[in-house]
PDB file of N, CA and C in Angstrom:
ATOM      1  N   UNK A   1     194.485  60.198  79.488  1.00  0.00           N
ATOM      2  CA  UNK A   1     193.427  61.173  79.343  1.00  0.00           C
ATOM      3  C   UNK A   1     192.888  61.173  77.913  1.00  0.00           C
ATOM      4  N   UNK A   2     193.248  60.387  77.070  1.00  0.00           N
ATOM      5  CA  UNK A   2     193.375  60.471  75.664  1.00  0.00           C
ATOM      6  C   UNK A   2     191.587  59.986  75.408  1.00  0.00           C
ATOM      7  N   UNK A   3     190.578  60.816  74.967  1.00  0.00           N
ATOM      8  CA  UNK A   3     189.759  60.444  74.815  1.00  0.00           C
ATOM      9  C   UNK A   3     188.475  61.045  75.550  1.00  0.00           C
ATOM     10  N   UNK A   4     188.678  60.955  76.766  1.00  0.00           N
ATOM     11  CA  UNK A   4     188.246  62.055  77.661  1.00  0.00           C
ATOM     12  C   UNK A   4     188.050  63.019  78.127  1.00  0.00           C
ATOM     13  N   UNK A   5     186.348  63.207  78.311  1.00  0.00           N
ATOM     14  CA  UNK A   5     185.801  64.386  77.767  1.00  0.00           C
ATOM     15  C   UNK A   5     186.344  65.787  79.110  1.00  0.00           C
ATOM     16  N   UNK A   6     186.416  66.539  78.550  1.00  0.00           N
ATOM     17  CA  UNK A   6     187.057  67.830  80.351  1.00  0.00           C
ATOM     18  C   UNK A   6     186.232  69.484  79.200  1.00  0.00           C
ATOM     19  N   UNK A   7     186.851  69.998  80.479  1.00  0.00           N
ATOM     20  CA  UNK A   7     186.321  71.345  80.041  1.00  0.00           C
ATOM     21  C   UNK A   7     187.974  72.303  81.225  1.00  0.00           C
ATOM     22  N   UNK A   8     187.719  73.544  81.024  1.00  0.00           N
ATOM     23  CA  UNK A   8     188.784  74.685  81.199  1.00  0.00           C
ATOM     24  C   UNK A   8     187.818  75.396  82.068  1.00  0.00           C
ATOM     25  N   UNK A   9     187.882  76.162  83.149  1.00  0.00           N
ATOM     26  CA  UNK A   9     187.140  77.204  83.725  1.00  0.00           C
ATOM     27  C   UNK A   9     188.597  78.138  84.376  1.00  0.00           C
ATOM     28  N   UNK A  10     188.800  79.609  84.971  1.00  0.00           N
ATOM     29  CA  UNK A  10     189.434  79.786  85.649  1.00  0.00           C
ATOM     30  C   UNK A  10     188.956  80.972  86.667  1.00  0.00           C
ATOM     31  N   UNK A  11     189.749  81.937  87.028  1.00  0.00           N
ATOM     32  CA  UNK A  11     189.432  83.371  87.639  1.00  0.00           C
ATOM     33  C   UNK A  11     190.813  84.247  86.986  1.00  0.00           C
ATOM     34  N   UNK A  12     190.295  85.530  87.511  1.00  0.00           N
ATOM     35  CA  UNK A  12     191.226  86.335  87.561  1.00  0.00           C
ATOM     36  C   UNK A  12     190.859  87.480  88.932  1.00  0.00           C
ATOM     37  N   UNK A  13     191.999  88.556  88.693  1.00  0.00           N
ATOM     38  CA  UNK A  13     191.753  89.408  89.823  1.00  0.00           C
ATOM     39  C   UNK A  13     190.934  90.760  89.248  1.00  0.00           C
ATOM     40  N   UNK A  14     190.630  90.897  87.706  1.00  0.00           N
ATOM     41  CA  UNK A  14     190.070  92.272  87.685  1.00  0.00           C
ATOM     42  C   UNK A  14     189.366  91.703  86.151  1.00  0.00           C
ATOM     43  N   UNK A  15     188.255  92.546  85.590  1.00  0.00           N
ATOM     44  CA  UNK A  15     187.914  92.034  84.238  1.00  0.00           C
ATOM     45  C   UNK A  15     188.540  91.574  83.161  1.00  0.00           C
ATOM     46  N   UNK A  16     189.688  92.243  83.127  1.00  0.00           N
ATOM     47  CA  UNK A  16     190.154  92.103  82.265  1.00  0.00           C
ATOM     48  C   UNK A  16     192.158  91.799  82.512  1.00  0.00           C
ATOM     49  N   UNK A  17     191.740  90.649  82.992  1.00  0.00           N
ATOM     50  CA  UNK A  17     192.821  89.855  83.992  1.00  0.00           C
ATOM     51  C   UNK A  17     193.373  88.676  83.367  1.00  0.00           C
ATOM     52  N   UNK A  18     193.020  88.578  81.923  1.00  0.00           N
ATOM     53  CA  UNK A  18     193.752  87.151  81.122  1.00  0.00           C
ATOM     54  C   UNK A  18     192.857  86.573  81.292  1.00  0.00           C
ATOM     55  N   UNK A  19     191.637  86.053  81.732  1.00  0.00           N
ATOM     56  CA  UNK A  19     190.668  84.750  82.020  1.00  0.00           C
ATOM     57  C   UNK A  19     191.076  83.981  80.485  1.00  0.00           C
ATOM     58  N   UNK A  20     190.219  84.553  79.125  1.00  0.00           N
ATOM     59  CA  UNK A  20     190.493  83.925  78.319  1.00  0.00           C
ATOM     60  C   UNK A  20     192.024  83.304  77.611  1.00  0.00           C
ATOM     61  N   UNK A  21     192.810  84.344  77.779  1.00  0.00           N
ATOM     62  CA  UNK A  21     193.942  83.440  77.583  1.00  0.00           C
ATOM     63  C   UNK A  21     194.550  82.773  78.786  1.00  0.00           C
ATOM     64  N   UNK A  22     194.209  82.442  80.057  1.00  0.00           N
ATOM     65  CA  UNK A  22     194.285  81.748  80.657  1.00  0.00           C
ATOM     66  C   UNK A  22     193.534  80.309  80.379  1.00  0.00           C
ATOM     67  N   UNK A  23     192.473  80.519  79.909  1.00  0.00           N
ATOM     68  CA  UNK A  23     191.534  79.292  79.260  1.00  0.00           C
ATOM     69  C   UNK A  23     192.350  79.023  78.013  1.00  0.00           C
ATOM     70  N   UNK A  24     192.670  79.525  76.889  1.00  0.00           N
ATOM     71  CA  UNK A  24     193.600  78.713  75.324  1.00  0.00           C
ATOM     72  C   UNK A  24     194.655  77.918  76.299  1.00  0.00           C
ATOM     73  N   UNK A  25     195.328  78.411  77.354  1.00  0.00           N
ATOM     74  CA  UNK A  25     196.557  77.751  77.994  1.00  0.00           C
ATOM     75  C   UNK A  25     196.642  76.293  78.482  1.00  0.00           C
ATOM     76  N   UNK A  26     194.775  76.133  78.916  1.00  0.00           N
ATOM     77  CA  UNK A  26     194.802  75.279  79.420  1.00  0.00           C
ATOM     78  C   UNK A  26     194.156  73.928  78.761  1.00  0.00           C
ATOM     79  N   UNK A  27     193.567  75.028  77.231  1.00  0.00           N
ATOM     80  CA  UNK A  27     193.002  73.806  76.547  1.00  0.00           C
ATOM     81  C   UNK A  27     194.016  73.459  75.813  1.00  0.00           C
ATOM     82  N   UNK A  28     194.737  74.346  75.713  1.00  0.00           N
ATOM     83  CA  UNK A  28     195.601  73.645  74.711  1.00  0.00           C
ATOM     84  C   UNK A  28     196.627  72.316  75.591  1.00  0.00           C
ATOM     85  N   UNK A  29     196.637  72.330  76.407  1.00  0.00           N
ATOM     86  CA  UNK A  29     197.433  71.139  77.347  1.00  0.00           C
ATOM     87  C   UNK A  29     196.248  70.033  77.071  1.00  0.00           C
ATOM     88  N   UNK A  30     195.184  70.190  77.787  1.00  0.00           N
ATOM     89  CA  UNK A  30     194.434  69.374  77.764  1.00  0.00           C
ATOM     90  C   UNK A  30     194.252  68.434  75.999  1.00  0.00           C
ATOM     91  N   UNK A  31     193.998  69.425  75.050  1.00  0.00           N
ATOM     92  CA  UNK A  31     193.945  68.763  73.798  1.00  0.00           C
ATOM     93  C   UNK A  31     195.316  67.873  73.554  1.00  0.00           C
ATOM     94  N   UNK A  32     196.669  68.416  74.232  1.00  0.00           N
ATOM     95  CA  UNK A  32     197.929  67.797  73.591  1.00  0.00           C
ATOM     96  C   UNK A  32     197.507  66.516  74.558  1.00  0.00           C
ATOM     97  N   UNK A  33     197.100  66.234  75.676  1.00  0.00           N
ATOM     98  CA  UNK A  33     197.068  64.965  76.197  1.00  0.00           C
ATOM     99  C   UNK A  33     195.771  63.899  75.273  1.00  0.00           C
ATOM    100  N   UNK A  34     194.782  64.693  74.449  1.00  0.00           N
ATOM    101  CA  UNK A  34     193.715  64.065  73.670  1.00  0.00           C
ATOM    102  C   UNK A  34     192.770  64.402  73.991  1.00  0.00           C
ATOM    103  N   UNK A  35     192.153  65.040  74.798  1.00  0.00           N
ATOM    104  CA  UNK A  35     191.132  65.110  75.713  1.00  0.00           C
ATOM    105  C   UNK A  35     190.300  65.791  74.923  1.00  0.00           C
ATOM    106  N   UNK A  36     188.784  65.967  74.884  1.00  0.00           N
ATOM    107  CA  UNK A  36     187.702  66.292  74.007  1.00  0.00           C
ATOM    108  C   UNK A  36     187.445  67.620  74.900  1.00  0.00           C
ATOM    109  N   UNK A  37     187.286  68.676  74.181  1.00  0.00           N
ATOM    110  CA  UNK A  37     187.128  69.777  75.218  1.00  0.00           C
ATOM    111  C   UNK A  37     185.755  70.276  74.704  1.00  0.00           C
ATOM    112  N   UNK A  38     184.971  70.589  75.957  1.00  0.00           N
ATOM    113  CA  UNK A  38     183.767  71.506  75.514  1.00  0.00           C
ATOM    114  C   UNK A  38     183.974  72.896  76.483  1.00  0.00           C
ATOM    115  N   UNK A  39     183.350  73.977  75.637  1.00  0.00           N
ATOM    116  CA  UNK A  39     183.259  75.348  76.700  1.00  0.00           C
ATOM    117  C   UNK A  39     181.735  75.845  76.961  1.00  0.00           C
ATOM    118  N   UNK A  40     182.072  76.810  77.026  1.00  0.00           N
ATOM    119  CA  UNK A  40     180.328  77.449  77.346  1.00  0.00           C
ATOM    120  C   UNK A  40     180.254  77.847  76.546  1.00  0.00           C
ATOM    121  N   UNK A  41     179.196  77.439  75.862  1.00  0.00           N
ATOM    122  CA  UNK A  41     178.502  78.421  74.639  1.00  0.00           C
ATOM    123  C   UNK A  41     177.677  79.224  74.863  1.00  0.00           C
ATOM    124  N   UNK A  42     176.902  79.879  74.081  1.00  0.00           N
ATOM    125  CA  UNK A  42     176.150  81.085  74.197  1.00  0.00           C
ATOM    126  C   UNK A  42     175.356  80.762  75.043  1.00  0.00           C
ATOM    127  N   UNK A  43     174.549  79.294  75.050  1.00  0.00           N
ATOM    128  CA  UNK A  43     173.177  78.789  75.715  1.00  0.00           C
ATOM    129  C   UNK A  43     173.573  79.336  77.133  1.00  0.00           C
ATOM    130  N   UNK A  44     174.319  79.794  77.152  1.00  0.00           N
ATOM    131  CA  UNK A  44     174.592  80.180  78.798  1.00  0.00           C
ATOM    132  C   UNK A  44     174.629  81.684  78.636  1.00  0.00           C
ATOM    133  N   UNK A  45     173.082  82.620  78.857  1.00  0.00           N
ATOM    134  CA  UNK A  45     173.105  83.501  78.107  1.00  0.00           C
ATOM    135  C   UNK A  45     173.594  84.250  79.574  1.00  0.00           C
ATOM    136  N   UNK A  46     173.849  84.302  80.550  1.00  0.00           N
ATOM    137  CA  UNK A  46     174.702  84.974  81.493  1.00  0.00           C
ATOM    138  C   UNK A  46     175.698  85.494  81.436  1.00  0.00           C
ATOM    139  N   UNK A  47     176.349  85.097  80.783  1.00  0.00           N
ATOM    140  CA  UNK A  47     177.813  84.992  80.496  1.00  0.00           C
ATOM    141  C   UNK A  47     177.889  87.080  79.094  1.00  0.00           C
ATOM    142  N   UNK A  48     176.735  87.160  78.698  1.00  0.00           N
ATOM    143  CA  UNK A  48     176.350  88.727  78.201  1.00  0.00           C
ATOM    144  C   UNK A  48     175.891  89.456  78.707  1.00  0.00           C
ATOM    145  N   UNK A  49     175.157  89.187  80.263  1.00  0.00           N
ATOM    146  CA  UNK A  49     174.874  90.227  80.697  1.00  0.00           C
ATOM    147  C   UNK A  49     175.641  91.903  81.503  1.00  0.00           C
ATOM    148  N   UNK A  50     174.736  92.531  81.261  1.00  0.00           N
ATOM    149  CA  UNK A  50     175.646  93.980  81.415  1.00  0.00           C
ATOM    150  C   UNK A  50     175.217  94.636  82.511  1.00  0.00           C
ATOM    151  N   UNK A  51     174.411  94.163  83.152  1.00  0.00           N
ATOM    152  CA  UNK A  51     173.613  94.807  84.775  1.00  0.00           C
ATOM    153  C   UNK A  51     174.496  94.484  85.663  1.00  0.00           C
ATOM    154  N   UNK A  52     175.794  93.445  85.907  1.00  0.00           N
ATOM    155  CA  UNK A  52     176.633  93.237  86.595  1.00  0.00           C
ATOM    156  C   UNK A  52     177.927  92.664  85.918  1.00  0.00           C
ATOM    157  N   UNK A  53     179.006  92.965  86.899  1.00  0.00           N
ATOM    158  CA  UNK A  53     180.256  92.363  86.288  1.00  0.00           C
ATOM    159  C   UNK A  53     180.402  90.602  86.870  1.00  0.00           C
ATOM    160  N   UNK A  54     180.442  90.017  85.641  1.00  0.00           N
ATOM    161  CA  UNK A  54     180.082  88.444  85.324  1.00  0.00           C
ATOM    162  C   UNK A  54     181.488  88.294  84.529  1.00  0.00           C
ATOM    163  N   UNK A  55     181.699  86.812  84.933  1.00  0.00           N
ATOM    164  CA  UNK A  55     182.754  85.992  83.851  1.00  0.00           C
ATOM    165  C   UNK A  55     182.327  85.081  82.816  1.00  0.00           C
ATOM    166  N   UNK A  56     183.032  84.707  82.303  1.00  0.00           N
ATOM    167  CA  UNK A  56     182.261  83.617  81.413  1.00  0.00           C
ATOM    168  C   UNK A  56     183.224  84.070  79.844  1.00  0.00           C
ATOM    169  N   UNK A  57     182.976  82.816  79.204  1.00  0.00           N
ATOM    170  CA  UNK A  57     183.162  83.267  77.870  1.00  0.00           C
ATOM    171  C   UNK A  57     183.129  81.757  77.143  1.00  0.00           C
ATOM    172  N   UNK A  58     183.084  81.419  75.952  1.00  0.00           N
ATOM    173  CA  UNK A  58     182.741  80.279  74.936  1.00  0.00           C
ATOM    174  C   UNK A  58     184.022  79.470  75.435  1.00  0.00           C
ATOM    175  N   UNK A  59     185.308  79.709  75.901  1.00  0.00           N
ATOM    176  CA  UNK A  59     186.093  79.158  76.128  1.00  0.00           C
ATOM    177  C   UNK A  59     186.075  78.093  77.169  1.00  0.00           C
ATOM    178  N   UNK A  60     185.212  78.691  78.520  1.00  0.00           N
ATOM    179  CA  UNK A  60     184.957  78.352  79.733  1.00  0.00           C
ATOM    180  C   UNK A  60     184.587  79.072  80.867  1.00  0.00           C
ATOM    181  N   UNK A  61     183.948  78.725  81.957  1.00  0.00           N
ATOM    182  CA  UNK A  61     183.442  79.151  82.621  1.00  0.00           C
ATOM    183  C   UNK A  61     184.557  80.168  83.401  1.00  0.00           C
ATOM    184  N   UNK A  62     184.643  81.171  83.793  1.00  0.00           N
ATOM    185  CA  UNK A  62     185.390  81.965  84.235  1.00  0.00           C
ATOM    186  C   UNK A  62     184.602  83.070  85.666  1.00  0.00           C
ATOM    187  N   UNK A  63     185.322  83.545  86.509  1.00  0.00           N
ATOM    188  CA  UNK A  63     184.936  84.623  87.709  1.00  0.00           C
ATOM    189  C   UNK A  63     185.957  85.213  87.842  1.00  0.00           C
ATOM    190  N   UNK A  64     185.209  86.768  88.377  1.00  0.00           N
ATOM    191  CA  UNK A  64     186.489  87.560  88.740  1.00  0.00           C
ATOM    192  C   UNK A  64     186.569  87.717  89.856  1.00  0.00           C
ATOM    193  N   UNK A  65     187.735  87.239  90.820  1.00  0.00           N
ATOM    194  CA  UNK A  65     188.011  87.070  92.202  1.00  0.00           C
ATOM    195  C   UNK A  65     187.980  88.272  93.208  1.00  0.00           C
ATOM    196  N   UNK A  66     188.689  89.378  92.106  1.00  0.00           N
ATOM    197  CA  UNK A  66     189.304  90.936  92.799  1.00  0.00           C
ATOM    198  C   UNK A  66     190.585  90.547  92.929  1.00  0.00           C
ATOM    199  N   UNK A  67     191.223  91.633  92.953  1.00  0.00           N
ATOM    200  CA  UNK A  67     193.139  91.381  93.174  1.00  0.00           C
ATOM    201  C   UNK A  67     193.417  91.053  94.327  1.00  0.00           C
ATOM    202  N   UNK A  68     192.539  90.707  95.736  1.00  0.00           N
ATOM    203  CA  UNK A  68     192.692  90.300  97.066  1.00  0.00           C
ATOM    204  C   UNK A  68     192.053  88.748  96.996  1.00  0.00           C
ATOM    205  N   UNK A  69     191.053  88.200  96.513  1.00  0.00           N
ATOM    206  CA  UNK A  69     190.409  87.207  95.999  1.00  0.00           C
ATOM    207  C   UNK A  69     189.104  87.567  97.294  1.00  0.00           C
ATOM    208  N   UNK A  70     189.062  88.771  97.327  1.00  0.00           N
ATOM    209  CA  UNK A  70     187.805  88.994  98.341  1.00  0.00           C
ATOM    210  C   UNK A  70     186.720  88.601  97.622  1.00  0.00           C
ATOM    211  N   UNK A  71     186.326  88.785  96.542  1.00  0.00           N
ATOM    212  CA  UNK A  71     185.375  88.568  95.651  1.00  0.00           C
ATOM    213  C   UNK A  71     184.966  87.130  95.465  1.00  0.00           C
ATOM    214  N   UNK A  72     183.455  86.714  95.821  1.00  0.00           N
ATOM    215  CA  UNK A  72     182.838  85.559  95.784  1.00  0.00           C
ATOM    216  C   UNK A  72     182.474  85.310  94.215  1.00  0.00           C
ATOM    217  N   UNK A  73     182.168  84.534  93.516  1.00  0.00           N
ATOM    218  CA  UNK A  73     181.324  83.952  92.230  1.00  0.00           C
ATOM    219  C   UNK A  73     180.393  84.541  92.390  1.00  0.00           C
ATOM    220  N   UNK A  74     179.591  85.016  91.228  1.00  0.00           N
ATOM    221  CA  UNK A  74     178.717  85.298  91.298  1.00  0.00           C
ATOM    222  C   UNK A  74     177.379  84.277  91.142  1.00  0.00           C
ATOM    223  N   UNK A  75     176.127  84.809  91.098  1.00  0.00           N
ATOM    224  CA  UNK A  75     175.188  83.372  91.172  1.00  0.00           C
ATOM    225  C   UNK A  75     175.172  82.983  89.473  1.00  0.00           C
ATOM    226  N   UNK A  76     175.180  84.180  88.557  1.00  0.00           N
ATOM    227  CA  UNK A  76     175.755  84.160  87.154  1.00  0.00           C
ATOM    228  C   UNK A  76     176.904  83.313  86.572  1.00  0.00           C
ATOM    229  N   UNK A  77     177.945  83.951  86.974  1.00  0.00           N
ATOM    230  CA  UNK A  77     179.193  82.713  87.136  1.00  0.00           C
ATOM    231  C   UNK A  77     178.914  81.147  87.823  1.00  0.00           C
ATOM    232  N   UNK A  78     178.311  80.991  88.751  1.00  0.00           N
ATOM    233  CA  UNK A  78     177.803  79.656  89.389  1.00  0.00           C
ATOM    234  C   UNK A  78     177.273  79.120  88.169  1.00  0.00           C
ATOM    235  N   UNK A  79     176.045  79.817  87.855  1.00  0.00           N
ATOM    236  CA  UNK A  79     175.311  79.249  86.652  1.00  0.00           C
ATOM    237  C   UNK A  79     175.794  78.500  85.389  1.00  0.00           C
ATOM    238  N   UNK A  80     177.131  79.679  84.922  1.00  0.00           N
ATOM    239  CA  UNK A  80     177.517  79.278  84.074  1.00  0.00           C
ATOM    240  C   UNK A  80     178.893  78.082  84.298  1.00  0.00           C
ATOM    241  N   UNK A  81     179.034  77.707  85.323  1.00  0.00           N
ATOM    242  CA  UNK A  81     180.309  76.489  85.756  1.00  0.00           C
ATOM    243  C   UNK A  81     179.299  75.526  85.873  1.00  0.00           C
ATOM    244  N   UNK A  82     177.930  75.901  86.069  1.00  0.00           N
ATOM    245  CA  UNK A  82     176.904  74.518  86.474  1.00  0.00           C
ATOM    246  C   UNK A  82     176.598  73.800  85.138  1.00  0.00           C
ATOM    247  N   UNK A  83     176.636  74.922  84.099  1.00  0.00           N
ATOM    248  CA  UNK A  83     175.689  74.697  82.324  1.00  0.00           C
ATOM    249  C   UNK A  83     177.127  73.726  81.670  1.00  0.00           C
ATOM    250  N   UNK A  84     178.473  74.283  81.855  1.00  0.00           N
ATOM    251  CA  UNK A  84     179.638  73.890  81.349  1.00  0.00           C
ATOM    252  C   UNK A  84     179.675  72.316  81.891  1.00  0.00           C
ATOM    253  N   UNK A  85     179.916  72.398  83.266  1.00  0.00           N
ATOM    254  CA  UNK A  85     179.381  71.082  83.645  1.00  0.00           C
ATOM    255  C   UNK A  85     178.113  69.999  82.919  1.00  0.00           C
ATOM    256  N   UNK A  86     176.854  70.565  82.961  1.00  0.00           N
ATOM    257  CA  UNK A  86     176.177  69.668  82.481  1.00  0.00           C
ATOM    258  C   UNK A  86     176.449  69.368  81.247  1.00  0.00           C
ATOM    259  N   UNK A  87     176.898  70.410  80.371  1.00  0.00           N
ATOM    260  CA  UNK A  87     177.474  69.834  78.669  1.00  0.00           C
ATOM    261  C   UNK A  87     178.609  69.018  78.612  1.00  0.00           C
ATOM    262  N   UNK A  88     179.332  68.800  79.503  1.00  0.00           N
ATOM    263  CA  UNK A  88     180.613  68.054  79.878  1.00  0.00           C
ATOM    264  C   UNK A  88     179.945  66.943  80.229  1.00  0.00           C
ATOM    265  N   UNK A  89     178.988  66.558  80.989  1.00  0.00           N
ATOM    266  CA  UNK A  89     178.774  65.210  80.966  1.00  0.00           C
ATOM    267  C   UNK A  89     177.635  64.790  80.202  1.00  0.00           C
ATOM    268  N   UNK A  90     176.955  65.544  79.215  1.00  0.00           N
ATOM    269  CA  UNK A  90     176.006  65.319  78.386  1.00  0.00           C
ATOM    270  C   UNK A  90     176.857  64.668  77.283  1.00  0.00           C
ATOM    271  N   UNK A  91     177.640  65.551  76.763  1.00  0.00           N
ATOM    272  CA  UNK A  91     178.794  64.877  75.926  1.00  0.00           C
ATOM    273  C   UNK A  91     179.291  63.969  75.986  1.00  0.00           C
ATOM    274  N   UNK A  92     179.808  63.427  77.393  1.00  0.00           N
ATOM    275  CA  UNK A  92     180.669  62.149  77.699  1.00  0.00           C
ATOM    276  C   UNK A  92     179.138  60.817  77.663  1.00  0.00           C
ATOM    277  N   UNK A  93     178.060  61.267  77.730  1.00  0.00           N
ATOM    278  CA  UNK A  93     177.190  60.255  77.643  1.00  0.00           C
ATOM    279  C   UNK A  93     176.915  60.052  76.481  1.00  0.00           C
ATOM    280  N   UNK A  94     176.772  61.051  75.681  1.00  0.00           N
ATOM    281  CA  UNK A  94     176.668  60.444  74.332  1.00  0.00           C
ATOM    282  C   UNK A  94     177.841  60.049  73.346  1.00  0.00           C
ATOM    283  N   UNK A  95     178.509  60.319  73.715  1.00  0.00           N
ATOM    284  CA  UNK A  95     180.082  59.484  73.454  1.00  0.00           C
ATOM    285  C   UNK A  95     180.262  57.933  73.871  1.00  0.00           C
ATOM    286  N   UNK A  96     180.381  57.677  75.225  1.00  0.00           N
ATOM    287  CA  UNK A  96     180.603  56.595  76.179  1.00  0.00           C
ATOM    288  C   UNK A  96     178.973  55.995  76.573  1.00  0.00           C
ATOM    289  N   UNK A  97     178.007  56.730  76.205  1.00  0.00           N
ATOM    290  CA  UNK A  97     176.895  56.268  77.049  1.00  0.00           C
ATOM    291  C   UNK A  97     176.411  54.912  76.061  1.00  0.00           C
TER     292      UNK A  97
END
């Protein structure tokens, strides 16, 4: 994996459910194998909005499931796993491209 570009996303069951330190947990594995990590940055301005409860954070794309996992993604959260994605392989192209 040494070299190769990844990213971290996860869930939790309530807002404030570990997402982000669930994300350091997983970059930090990923970096000990070498791996180039990108997260979501701000450009993913969803990830601040306050009209609904949204996941997200600079770390990685994140959703909150509910403590049953009844809870779908939101189209916000979609958005922001879609933006993380495209910087994940924008990166690996201008790296490898």
């Amino acid at each position: 994996m040494n070299g190769k570009v990844g990213g971290a996303f996860s869930s939790s069951g309530t807002q404030h459910g570990g997402q982000e330190t669930t994300l350091f947990s997983i970059i930090t594995n990923l970096l000990h194998f070498g791996m180039i990590i990108v997260g979501l940055p701000y450009s993913h301005q969803g990830q601040m909005s306050m009209a609904e409860i949204v996941g997200g954070a600079p770390y990685g794309a994140t959703t909150v499931a509910g403590g049953d996992g009844s809870r779908t993604p939101s189209a916000i959260d979609l958005a922001g796993a879609r933006h993380q994605g495209e910087l994940i392989a924008q990166t690996a192209a201008k790296i490898f491209g």
